[in-house]
C-alpha atoms as a PDB file:
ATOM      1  CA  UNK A   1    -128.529  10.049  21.379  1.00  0.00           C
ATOM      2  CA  UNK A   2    -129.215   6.508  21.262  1.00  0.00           C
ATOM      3  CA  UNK A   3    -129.427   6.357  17.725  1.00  0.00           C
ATOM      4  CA  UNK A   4    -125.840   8.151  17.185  1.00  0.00           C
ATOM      5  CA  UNK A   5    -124.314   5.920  19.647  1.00  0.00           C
ATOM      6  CA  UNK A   6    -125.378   2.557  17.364  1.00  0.00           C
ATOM      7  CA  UNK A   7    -124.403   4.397  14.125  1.00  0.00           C
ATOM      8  CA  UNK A   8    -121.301   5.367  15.873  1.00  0.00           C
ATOM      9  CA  UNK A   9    -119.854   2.330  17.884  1.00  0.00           C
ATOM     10  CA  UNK A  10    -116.299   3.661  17.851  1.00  0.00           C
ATOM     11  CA  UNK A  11    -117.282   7.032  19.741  1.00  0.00           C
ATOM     12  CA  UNK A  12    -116.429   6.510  23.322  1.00  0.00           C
ATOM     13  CA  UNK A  13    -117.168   9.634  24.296  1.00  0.00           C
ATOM     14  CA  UNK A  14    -120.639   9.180  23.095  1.00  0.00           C
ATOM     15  CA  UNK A  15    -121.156   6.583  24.799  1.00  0.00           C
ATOM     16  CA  UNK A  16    -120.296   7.481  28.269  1.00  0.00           C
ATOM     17  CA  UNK A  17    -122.490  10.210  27.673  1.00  0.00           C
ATOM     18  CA  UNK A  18    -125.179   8.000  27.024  1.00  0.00           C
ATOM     19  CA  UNK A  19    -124.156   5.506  30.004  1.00  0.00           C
ATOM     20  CA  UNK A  20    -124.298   8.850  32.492  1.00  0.00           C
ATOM     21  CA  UNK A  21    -127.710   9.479  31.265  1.00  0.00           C
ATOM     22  CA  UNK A  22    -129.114   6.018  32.505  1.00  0.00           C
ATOM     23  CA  UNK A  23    -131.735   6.229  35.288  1.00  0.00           C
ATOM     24  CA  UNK A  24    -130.483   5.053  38.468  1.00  0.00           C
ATOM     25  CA  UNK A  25    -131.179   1.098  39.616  1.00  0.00           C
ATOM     26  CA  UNK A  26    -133.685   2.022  41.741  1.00  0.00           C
ATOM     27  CA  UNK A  27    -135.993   3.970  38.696  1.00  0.00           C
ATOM     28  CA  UNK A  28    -134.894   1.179  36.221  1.00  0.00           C
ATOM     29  CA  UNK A  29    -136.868  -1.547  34.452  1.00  0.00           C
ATOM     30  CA  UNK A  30    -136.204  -4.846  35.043  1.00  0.00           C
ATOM     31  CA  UNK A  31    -137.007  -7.836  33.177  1.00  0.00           C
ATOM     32  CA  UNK A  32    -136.922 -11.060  34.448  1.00  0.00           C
ATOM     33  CA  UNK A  33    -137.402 -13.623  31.696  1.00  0.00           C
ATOM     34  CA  UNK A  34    -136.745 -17.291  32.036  1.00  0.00           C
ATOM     35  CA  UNK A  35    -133.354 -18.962  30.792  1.00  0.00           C
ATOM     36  CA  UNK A  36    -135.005 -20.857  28.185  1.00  0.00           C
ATOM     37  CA  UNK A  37    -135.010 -20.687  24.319  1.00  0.00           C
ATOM     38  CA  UNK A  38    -138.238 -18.666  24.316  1.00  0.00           C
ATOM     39  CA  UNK A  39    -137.126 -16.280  27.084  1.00  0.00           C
ATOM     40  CA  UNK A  40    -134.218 -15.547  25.621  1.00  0.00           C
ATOM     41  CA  UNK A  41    -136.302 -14.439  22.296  1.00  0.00           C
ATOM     42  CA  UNK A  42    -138.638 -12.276  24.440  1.00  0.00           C
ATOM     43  CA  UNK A  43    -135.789 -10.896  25.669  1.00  0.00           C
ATOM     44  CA  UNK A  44    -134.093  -9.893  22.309  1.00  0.00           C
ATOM     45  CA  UNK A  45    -137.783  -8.707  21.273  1.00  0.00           C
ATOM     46  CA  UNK A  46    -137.838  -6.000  24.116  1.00  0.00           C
ATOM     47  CA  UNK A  47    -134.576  -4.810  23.158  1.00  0.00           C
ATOM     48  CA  UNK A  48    -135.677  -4.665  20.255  1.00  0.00           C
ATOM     49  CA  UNK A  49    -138.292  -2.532  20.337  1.00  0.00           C
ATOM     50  CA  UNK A  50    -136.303  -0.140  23.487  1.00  0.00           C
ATOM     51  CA  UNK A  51    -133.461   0.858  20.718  1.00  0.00           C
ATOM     52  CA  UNK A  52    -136.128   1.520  17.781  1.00  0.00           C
ATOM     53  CA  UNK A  53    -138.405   3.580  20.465  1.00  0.00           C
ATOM     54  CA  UNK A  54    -141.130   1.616  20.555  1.00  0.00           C
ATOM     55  CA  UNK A  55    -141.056   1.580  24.121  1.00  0.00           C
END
């Protein structure tokens, strides 16, 4: 679903779909990387790798 979402930015519908699928705060992952140049790349790395399923 993920994957439609990105190759479909303009589908709303989609996307709240996707949104109401989200595990609650409590199940969630949270990543707490330092506000610095290198945290911020860390950051973008785990993203990264969450939207092409490597994680």
């Amino acid at each position: 679903m993920s994957s439609y979402v990105l190759a479909h930015r303009d589908d709303e519908e989609a996307f709240e779909v996707l949104i109401a699928r989200r595990s609650p705060d409590s199940e969630a992952t949270w990543y707490n990387f330092p506000y610095t140049e290198e945290g911020q790349r860390q950051m973008q790395e785990v993203f990264r790798r969450k939207i092409n399923g490597e994680l």
